[in-house]
C-alpha atoms as a PDB file:
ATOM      1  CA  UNK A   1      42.890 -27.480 -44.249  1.00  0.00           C
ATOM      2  CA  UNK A   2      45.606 -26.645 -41.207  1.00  0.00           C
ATOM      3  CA  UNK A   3      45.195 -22.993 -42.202  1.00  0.00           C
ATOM      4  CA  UNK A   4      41.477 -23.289 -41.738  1.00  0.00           C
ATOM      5  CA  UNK A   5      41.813 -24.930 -38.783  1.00  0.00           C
ATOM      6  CA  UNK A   6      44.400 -22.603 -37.018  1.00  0.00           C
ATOM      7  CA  UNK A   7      42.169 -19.887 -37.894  1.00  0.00           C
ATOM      8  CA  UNK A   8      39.011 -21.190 -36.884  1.00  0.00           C
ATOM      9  CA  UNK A   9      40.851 -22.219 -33.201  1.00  0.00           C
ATOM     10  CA  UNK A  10      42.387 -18.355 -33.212  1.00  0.00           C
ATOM     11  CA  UNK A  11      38.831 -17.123 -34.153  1.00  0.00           C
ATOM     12  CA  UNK A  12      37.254 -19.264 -30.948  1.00  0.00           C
ATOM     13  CA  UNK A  13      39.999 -17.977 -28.550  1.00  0.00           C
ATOM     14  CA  UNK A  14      39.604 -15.107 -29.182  1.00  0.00           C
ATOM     15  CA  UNK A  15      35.952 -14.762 -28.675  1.00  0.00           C
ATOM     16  CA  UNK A  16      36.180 -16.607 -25.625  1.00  0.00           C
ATOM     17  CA  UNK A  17      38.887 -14.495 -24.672  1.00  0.00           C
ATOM     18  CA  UNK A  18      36.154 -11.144 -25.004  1.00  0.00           C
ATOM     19  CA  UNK A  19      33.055 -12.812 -23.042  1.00  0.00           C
ATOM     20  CA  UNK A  20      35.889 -13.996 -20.306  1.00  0.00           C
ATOM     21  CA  UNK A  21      36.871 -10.575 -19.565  1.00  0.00           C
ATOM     22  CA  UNK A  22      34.020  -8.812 -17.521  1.00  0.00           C
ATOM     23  CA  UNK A  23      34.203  -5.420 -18.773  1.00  0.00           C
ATOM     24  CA  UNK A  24      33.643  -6.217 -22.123  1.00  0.00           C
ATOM     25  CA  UNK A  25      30.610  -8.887 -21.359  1.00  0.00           C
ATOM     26  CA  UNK A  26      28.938  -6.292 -19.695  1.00  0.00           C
ATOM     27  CA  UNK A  27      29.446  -3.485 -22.637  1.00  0.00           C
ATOM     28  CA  UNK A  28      27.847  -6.888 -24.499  1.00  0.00           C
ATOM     29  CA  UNK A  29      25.466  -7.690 -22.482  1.00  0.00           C
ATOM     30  CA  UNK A  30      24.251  -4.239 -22.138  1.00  0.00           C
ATOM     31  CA  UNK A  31      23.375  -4.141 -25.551  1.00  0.00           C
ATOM     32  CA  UNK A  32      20.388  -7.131 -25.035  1.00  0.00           C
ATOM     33  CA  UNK A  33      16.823  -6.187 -23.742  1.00  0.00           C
ATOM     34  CA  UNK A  34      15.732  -6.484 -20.546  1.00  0.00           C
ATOM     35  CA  UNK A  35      13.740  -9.596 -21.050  1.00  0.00           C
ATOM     36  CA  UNK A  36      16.906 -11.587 -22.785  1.00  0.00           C
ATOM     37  CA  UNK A  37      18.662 -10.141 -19.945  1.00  0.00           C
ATOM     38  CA  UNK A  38      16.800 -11.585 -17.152  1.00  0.00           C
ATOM     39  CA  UNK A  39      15.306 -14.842 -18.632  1.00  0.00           C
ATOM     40  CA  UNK A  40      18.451 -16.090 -21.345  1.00  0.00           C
ATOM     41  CA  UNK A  41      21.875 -14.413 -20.254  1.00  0.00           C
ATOM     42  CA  UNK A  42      21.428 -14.998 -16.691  1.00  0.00           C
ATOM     43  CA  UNK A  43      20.654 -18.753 -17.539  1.00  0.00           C
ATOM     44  CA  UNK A  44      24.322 -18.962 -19.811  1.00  0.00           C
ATOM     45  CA  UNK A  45      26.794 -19.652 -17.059  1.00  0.00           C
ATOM     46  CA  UNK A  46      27.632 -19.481 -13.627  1.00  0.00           C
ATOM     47  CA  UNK A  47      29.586 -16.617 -14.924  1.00  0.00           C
ATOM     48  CA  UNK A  48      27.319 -14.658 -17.300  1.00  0.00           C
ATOM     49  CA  UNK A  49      25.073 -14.841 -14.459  1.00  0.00           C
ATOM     50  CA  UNK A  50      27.768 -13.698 -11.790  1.00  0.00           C
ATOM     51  CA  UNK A  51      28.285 -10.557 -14.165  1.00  0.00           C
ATOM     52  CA  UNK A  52      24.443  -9.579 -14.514  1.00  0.00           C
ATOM     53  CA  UNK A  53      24.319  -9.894 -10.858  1.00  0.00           C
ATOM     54  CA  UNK A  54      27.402  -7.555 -10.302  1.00  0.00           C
ATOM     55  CA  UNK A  55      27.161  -4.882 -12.496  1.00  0.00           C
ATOM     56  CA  UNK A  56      25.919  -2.321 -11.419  1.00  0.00           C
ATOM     57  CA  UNK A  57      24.863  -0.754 -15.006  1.00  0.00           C
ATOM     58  CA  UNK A  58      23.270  -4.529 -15.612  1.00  0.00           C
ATOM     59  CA  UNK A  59      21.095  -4.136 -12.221  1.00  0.00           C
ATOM     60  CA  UNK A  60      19.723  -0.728 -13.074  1.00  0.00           C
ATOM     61  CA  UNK A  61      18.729  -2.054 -16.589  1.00  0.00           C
ATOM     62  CA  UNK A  62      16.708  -4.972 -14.497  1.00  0.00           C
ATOM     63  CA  UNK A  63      15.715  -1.854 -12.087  1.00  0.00           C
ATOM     64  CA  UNK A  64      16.695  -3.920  -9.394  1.00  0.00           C
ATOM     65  CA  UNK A  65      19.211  -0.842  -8.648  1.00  0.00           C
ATOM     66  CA  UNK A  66      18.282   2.414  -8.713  1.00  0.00           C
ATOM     67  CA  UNK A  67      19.100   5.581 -11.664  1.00  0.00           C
ATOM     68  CA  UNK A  68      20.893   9.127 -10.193  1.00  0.00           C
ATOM     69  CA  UNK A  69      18.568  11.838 -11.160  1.00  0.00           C
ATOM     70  CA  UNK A  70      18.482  15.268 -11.301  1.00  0.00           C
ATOM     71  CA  UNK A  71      14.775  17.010 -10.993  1.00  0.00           C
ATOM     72  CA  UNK A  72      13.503  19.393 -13.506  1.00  0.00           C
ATOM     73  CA  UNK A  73      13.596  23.118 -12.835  1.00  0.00           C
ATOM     74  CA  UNK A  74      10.146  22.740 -11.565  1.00  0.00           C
ATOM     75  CA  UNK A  75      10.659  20.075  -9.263  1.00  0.00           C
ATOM     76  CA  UNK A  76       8.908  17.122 -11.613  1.00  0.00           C
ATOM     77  CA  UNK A  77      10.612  14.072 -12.379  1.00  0.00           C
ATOM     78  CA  UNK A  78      11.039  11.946 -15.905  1.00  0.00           C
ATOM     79  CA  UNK A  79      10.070   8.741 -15.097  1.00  0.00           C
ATOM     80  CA  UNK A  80       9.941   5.386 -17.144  1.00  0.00           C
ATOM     81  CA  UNK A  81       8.071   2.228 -16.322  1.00  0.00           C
ATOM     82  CA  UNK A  82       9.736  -1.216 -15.859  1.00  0.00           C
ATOM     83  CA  UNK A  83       8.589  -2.464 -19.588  1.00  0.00           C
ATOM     84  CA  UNK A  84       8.922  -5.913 -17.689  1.00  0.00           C
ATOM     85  CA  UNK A  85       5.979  -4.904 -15.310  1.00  0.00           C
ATOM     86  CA  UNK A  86       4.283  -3.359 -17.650  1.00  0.00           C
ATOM     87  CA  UNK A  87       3.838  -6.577 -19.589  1.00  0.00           C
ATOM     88  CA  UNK A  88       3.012  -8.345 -16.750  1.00  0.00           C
ATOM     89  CA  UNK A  89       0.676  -6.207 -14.836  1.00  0.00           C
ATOM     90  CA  UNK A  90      -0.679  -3.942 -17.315  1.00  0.00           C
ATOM     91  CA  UNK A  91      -3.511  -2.015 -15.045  1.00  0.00           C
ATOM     92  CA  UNK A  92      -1.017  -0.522 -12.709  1.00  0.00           C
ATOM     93  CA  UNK A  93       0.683   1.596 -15.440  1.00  0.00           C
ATOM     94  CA  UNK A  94      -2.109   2.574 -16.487  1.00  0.00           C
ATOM     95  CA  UNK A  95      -2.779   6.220 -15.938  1.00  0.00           C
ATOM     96  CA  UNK A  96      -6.275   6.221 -14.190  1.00  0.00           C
ATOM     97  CA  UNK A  97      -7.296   9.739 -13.509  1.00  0.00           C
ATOM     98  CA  UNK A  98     -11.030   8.746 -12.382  1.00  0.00           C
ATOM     99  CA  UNK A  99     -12.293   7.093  -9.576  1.00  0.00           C
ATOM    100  CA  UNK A 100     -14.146   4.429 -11.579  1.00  0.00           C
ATOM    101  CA  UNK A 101     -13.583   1.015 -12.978  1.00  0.00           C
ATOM    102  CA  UNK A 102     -14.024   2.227 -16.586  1.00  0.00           C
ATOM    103  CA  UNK A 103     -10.413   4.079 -15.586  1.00  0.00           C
ATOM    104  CA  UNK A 104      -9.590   2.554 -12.732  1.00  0.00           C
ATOM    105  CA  UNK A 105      -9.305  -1.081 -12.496  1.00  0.00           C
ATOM    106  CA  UNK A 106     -10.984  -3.677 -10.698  1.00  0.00           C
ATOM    107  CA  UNK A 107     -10.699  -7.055  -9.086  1.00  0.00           C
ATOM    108  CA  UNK A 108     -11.324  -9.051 -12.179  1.00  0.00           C
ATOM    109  CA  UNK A 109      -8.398  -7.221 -13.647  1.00  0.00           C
ATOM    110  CA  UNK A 110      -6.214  -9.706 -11.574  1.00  0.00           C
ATOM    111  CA  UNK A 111      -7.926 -12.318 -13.394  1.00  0.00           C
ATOM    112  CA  UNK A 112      -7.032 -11.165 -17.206  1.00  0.00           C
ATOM    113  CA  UNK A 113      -3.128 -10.768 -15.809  1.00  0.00           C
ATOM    114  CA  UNK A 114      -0.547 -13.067 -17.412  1.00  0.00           C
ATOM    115  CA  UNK A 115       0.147 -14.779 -13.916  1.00  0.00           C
ATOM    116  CA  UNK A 116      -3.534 -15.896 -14.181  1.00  0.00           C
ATOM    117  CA  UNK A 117      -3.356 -17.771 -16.950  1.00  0.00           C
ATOM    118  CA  UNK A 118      -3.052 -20.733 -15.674  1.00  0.00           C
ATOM    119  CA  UNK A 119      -2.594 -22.267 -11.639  1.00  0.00           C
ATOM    120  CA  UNK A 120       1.279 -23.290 -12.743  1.00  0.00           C
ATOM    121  CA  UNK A 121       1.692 -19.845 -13.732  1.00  0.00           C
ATOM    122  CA  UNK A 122       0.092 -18.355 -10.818  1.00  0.00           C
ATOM    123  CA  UNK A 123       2.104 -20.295  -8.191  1.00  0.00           C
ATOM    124  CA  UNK A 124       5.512 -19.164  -9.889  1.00  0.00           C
ATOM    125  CA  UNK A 125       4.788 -15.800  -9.864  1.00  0.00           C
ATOM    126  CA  UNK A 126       3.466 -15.584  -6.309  1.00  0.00           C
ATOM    127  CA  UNK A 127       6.391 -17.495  -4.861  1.00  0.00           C
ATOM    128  CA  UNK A 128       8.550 -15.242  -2.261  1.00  0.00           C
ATOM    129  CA  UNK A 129      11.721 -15.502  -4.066  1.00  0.00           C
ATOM    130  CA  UNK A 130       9.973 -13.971  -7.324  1.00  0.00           C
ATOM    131  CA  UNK A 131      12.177 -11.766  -8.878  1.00  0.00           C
ATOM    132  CA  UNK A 132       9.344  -9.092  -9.984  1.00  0.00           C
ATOM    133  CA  UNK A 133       8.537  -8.269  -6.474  1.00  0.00           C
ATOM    134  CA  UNK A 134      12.325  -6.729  -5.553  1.00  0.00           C
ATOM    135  CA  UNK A 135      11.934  -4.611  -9.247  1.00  0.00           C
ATOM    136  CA  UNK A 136      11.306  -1.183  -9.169  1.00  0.00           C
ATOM    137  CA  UNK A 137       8.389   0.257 -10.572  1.00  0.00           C
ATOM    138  CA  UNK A 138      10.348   2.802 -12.654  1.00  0.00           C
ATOM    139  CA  UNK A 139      13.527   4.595 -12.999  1.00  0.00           C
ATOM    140  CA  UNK A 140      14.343   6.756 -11.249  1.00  0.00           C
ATOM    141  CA  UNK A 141      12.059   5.034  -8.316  1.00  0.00           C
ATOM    142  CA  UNK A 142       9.173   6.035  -6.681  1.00  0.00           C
ATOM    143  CA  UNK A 143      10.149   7.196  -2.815  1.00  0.00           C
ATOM    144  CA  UNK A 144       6.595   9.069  -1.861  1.00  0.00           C
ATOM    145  CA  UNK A 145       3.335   7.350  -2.368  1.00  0.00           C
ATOM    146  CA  UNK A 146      -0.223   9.205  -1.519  1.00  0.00           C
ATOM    147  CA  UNK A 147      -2.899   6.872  -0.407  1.00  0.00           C
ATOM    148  CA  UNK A 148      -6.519   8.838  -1.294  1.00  0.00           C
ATOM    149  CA  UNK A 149      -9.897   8.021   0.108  1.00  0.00           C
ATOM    150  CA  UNK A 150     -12.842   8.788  -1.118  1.00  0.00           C
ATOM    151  CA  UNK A 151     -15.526   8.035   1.340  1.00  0.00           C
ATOM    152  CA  UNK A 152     -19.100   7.991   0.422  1.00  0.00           C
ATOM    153  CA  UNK A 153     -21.698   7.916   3.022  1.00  0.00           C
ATOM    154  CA  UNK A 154     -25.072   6.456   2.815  1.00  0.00           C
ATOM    155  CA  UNK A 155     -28.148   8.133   0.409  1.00  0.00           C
ATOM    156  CA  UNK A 156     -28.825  11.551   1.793  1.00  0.00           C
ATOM    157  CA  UNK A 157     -25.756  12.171   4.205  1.00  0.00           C
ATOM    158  CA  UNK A 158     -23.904  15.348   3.070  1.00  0.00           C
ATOM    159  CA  UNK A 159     -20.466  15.154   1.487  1.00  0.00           C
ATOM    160  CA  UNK A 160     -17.651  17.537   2.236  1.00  0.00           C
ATOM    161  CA  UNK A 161     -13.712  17.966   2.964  1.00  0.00           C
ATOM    162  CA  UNK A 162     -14.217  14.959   5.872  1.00  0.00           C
ATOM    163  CA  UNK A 163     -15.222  12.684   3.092  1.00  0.00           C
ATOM    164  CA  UNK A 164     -11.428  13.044   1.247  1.00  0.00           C
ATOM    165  CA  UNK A 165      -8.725  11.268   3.428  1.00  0.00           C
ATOM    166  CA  UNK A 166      -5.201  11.270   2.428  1.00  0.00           C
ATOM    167  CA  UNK A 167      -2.277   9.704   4.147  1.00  0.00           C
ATOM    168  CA  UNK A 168       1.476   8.986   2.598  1.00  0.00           C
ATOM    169  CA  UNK A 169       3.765   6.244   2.603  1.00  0.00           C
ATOM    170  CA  UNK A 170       7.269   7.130   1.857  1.00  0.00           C
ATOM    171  CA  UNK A 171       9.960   4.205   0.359  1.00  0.00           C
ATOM    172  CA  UNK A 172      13.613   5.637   1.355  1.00  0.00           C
ATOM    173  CA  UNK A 173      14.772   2.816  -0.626  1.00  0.00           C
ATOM    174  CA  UNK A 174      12.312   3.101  -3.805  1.00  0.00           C
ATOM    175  CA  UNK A 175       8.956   1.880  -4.374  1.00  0.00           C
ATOM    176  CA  UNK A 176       9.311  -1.660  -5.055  1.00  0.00           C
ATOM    177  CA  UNK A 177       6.245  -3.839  -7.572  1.00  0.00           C
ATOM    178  CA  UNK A 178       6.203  -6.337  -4.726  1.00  0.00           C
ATOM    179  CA  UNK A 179       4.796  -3.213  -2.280  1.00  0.00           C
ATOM    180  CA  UNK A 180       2.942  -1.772  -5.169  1.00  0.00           C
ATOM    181  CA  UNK A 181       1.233  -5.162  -5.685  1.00  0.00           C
ATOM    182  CA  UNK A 182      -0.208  -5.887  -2.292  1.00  0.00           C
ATOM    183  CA  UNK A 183      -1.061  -1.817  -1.709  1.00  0.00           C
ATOM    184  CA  UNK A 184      -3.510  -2.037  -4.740  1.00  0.00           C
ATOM    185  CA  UNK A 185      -4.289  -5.505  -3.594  1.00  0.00           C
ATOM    186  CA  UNK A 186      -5.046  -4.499  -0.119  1.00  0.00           C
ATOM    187  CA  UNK A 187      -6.991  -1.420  -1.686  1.00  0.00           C
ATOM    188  CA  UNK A 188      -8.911  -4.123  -3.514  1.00  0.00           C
ATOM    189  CA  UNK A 189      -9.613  -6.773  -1.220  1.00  0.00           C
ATOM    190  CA  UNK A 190     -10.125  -5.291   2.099  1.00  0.00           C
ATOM    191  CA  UNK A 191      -9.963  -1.359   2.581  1.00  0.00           C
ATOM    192  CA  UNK A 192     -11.861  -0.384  -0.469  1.00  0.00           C
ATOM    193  CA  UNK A 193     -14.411  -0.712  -3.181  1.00  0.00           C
ATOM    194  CA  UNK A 194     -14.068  -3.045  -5.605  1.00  0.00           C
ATOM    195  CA  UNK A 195     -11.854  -0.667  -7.662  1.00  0.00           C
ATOM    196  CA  UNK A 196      -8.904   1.473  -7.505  1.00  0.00           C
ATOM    197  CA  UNK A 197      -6.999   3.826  -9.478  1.00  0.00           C
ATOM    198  CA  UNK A 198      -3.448   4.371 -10.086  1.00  0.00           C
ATOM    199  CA  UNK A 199      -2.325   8.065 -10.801  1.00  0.00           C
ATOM    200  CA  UNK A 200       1.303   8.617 -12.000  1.00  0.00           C
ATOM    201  CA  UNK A 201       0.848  12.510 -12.400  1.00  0.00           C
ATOM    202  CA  UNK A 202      -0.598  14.028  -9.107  1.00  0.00           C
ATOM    203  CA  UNK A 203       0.291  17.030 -10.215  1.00  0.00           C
ATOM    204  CA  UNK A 204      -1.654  16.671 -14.114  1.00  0.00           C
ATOM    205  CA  UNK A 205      -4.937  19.067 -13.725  1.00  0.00           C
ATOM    206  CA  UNK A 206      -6.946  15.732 -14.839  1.00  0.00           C
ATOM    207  CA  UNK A 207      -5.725  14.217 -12.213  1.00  0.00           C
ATOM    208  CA  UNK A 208      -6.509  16.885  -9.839  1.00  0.00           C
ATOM    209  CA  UNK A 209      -9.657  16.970 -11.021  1.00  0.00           C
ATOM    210  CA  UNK A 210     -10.618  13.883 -10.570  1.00  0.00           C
ATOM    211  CA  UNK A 211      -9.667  13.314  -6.802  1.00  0.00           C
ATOM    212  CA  UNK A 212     -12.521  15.332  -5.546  1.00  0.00           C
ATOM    213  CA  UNK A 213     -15.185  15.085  -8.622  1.00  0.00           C
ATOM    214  CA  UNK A 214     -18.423  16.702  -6.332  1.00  0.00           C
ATOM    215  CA  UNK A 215     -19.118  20.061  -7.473  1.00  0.00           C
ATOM    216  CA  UNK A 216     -19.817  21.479  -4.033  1.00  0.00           C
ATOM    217  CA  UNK A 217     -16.660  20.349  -2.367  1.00  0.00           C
ATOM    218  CA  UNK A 218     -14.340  23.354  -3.100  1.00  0.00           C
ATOM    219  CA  UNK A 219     -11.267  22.405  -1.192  1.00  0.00           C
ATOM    220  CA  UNK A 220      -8.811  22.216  -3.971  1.00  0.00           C
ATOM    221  CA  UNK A 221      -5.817  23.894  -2.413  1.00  0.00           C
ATOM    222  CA  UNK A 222      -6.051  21.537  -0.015  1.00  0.00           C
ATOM    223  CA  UNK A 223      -6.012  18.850  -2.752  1.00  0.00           C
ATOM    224  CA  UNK A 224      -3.257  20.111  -4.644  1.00  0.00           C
ATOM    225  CA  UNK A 225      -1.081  20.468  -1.766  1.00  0.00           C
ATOM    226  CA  UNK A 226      -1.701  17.063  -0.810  1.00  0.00           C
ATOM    227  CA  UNK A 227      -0.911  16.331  -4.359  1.00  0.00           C
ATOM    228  CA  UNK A 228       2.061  17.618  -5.286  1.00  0.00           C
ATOM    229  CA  UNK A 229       3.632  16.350  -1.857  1.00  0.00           C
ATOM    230  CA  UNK A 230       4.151  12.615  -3.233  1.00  0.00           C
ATOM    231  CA  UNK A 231       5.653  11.054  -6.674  1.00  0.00           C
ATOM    232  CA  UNK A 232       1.959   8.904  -7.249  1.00  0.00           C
ATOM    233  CA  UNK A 233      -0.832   8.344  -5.911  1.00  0.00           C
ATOM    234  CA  UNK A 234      -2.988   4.869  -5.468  1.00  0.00           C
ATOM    235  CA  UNK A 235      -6.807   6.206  -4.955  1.00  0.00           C
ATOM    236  CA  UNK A 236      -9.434   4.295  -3.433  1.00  0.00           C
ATOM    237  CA  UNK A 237     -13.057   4.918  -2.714  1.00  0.00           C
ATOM    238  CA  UNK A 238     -14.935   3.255   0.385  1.00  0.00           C
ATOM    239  CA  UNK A 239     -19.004   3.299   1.104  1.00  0.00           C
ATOM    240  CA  UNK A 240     -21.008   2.699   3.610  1.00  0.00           C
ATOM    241  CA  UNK A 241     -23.021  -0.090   1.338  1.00  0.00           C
ATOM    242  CA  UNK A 242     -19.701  -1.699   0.781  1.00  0.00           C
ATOM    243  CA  UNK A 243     -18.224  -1.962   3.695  1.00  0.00           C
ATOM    244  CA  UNK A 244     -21.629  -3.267   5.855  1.00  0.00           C
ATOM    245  CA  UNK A 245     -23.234  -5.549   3.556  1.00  0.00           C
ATOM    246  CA  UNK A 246     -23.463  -8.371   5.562  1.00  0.00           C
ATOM    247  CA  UNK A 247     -21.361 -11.355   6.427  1.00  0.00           C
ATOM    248  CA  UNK A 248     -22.727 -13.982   3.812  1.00  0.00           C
ATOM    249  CA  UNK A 249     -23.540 -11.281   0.959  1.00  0.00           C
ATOM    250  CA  UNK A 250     -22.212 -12.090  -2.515  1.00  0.00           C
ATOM    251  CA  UNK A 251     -20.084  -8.941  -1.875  1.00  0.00           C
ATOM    252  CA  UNK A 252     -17.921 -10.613   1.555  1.00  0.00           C
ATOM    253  CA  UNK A 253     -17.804 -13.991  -0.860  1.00  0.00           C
ATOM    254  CA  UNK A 254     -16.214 -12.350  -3.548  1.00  0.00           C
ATOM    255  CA  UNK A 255     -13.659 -10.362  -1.667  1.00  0.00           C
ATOM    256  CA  UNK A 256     -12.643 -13.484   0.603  1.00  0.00           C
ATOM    257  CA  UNK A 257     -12.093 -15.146  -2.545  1.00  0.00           C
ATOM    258  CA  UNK A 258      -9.949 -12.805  -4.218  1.00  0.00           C
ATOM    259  CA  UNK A 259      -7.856 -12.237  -0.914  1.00  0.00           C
ATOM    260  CA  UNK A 260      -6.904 -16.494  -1.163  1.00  0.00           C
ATOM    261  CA  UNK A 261      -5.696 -16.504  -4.563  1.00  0.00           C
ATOM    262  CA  UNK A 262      -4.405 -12.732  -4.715  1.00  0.00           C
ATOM    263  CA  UNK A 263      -2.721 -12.134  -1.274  1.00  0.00           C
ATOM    264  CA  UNK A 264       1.142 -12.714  -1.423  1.00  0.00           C
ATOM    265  CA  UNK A 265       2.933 -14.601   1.150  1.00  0.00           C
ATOM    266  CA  UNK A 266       6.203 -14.843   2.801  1.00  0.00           C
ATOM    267  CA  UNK A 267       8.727 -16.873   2.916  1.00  0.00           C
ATOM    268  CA  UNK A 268       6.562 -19.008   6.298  1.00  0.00           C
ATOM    269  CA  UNK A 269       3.794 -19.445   4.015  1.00  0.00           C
ATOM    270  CA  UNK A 270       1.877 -16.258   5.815  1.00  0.00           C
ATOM    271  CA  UNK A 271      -0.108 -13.284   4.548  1.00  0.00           C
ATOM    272  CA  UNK A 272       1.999 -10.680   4.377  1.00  0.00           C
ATOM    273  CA  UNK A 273      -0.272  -7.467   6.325  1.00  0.00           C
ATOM    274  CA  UNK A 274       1.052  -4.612   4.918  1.00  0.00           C
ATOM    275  CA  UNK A 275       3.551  -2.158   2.966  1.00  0.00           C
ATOM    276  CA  UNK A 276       6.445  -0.849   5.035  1.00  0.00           C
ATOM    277  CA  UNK A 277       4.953   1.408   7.450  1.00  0.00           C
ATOM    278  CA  UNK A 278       6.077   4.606   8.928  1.00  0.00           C
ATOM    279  CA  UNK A 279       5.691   5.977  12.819  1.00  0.00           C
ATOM    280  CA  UNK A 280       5.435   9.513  11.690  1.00  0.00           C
ATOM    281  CA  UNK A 281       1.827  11.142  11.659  1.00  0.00           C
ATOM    282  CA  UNK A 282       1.694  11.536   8.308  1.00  0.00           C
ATOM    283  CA  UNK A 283       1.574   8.080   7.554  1.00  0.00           C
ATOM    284  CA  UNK A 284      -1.933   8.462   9.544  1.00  0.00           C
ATOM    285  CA  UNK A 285      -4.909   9.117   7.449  1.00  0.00           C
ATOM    286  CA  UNK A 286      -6.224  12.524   7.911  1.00  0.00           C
ATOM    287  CA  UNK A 287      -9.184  14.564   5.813  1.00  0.00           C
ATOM    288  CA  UNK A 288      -7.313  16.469   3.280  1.00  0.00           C
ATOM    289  CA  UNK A 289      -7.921  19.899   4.780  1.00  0.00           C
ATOM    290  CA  UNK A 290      -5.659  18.559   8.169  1.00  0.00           C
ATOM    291  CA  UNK A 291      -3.329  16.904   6.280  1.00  0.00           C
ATOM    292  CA  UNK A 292      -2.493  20.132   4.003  1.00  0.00           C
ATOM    293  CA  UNK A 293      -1.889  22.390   7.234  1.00  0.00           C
ATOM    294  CA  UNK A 294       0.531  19.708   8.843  1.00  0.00           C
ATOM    295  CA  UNK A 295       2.326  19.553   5.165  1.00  0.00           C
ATOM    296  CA  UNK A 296       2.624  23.505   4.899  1.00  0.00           C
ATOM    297  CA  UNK A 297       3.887  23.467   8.678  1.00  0.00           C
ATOM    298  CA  UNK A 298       6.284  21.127   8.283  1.00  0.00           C
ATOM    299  CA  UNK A 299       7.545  22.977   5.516  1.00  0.00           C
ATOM    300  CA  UNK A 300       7.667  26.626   7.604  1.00  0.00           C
ATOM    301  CA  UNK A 301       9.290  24.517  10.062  1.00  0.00           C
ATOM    302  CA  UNK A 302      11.761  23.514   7.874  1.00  0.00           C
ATOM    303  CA  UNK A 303      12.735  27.007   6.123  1.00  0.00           C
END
């Protein structure tokens, strides 16, 4: 009975021995899934937690830091999606390709989302301090996003290169779901239709040729220069029926309500306006055909 006991005490100090010595809890830890990660280990101890939170190798697996990368030959880069966010909001991973709700995704979306389930659930995940919001949206991250507008004008106005807008927003620091969130929900809510569409291969000829889908518009250099200048792009389309169709139309309800429940907040309880914003003029939405000639300058300035 002694011997069983000695052994059983040797057997315990020495596992607590191996999950006090950080090197080896990490090389554990490492070994769990993301989910376990975040929602079990971190709740252990103060010092399972204190590990997670320090390791760098433990941060990039909760892509709250970011992966080194080299680029392919070509210039394109191997990206995977947080499988965190992708469980939680399923329509931005999505790869849309058209500008229509059947592959694009609407408002309602937001109401078939996990966080919508119930209001409990809704309130935790729209708090400030909500972990998902500081997670990257893949790894490597995202660091150039392209903003496209489609603008349609009322029945019997002619459509052409002036009707394709295109701006970028660059990330120095990655491309972070809390950013990606309100841009779509902006997109959704106030600047566009009631639909969106998020393309993770600008450069994919489906893609491409979905951007500009009228047959008479043939400015596709343009397009593909705009294209293959940024790492996504979030797509948008904006009409003249849309955006005027009066104050108290079903239309202005709808949106209003979706901003209340949808729009994050800050820490002071206030809408939060915007994505980090850049001074430079390319941040400025321009028709496609402008913003290609100040991309191809800026690169014969550069050479």
């Amino acid at each position: 009975m002694q011997t069983r006991t000695r052994r059983r005490l040797e057997a315990s100090a020495a596992f607590h021995a191996v999950l006090d010595t950080p090197e080896l809890l990490e090389n554990i830890l490492s070994c769990l899934d993301s989910r376990t990660l975040l929602t079990s280990a971190y709740r252990v101890s103060r010092r399972w937690r204190a590990t997670i939170t320090g390791s760098p190798v433990l941060q990039r697996m909760l892509f709250f830091k970011a992966e080194e990368f080299v680029p392919q030959p070509d210039g394109r880069v191997e990206r995977t999606h947080n499988p965190l966010l992708v469980d939680a909001f399923p329509p931005w991973f999505i790869d849309g390709g058209g500008l229509h709700c059947l592959n694009g995704f609407s408002r309602s979306k937001f109401e078939d989302l996990p966080m919508a389930k119930s209001a409990s659930t809704l309130r935790a995940f729209m708090q400030p301090t909500a972990s998902w919001r500081i997670m990257f949206t893949s790894q490597p991250p995202v660091h150039k996003v392209g903003c496209w507008m489609s603008h349609y004008p009322y029945a019997g106005e002619l459509i052409d290169h002036l009707n394709f807008r295109f701006r970028i927003l660059r990330f120095p620091h990655g491309f972070r779901m809390g950013k990606f969130y309100h841009l779509t929900q902006r997109y959704l809510g106030d600047i566009s239709g009631p639909y969106c569409t998020i393309n993770w291969n600008p450069r994919d000829p489906a893609t491409l040729a979905n951007l500009i889908r009228i047959t008479h518009v043939r400015n596709t250099p343009a397009r593909d220069t705009c294209a293959a200048a940024v790492d996504m792009i979030v797509a948008g389309a904006m009409s003249d029926a849309w955006m005027h169709p009066g104050v108290c139309s079903p239309g202005t309800r709808k949106r209003a309500a979706f901003r209340k429940k949808f729009t994050l907040k800050n820490l002071e309880g206030e809408e939060i306006v915007g994505p980090a914003s850049n001074d430079g003029p390319e941040n400025k939405y321009k028709n496609i055909v402008e913003f290609a000639a100040d991309l191809d300058a800026s690169e014969s300035a550069s050479v």
